[in-house]
C-alpha atoms as a PDB file:
ATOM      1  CA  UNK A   1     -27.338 -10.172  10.351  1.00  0.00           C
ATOM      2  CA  UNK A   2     -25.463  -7.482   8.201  1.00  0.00           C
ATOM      3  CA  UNK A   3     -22.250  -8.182   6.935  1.00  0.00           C
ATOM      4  CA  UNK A   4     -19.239  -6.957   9.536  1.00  0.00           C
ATOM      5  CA  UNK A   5     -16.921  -4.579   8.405  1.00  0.00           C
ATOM      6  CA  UNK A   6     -12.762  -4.240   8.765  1.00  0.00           C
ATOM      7  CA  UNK A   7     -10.918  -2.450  10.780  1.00  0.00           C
ATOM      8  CA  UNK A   8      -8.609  -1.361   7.677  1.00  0.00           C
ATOM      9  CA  UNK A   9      -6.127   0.773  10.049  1.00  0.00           C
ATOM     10  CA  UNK A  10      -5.483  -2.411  11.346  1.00  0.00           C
ATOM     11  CA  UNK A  11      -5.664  -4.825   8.490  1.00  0.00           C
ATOM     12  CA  UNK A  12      -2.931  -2.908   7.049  1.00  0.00           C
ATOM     13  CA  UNK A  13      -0.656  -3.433  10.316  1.00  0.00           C
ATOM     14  CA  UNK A  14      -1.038  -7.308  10.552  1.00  0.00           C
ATOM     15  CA  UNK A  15      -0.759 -10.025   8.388  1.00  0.00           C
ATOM     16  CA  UNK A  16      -1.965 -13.830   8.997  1.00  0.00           C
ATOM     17  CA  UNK A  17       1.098 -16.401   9.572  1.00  0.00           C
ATOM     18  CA  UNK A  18       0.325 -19.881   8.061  1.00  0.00           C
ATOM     19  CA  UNK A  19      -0.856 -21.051  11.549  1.00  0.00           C
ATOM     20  CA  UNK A  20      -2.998 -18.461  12.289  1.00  0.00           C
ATOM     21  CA  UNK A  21      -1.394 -16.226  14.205  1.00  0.00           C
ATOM     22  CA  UNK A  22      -0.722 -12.400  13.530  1.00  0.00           C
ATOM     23  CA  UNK A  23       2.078 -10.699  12.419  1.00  0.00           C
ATOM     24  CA  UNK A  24       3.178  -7.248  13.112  1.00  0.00           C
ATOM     25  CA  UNK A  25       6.566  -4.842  12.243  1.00  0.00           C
ATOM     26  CA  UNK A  26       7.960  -3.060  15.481  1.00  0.00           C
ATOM     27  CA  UNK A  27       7.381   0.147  16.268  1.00  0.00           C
ATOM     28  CA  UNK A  28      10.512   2.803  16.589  1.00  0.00           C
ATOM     29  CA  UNK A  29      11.856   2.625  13.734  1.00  0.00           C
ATOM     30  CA  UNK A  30      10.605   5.635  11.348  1.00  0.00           C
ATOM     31  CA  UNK A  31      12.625   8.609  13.155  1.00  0.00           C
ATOM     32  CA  UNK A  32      14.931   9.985  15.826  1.00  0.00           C
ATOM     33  CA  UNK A  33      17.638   6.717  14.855  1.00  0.00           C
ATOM     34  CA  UNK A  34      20.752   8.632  15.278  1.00  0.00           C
ATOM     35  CA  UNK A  35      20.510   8.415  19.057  1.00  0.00           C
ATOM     36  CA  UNK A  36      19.175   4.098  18.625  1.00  0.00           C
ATOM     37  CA  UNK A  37      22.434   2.141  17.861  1.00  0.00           C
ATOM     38  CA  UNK A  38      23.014   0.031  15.463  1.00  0.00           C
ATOM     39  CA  UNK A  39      21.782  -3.703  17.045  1.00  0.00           C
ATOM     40  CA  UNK A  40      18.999  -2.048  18.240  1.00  0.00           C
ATOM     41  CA  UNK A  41      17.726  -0.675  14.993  1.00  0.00           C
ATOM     42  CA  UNK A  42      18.985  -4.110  13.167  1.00  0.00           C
ATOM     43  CA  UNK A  43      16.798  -5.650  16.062  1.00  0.00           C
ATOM     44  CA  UNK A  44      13.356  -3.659  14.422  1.00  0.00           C
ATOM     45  CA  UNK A  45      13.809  -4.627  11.034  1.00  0.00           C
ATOM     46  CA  UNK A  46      12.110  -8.129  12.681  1.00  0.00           C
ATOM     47  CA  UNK A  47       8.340  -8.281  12.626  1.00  0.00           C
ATOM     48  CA  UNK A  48       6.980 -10.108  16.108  1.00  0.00           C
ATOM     49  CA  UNK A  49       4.264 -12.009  16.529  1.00  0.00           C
ATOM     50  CA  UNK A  50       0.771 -10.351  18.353  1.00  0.00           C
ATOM     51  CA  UNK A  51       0.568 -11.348  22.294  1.00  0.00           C
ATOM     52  CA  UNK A  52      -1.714 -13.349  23.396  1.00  0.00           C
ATOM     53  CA  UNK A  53      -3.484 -10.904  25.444  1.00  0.00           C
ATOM     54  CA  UNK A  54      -3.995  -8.153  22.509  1.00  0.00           C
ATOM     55  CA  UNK A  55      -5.434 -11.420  20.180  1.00  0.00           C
ATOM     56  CA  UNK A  56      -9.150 -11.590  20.882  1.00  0.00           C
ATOM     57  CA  UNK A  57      -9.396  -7.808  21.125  1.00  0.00           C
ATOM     58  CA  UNK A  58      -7.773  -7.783  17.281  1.00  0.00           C
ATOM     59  CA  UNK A  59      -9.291 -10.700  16.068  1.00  0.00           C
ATOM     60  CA  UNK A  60     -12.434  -8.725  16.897  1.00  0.00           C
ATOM     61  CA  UNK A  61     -11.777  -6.239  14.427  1.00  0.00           C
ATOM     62  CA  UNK A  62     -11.124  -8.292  12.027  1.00  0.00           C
ATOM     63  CA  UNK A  63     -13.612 -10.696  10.992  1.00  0.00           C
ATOM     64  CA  UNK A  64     -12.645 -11.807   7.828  1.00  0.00           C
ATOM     65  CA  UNK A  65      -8.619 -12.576   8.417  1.00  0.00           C
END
């Protein structure tokens, strides 16, 4: 069985919590932010934590996390 590789464009986007569960920033917040106002930009800064329903497909691409 060869080795399986990364999905680095992902890797990159998600990091492992100490339980096991992934990690990701929010998206809409690199342009366009005069329009957003102010608690909703503060609100992006968060990261969130992967849904349950996107998990096995991105666990899937990445084997070794």
């Amino acid at each position: 069985m060869p080795k399986l590789k990364t999905r680095k464009a992902v890797a990159k986007r998600v990091s492992v919590t100490g339980t096991g569960k992934l990690k990701k920033t929010k998206a809409n917040k690199q342009h366009i932010l005069t329009k957003k106002s102010p608690k909703r930009k503060r609100n992006l800064r968060k990261s969130n934590i992967v849904d349950s329903t996107n998990l096995k497909q991105l666990k899937k691409t990445l084997p070794y996390i």
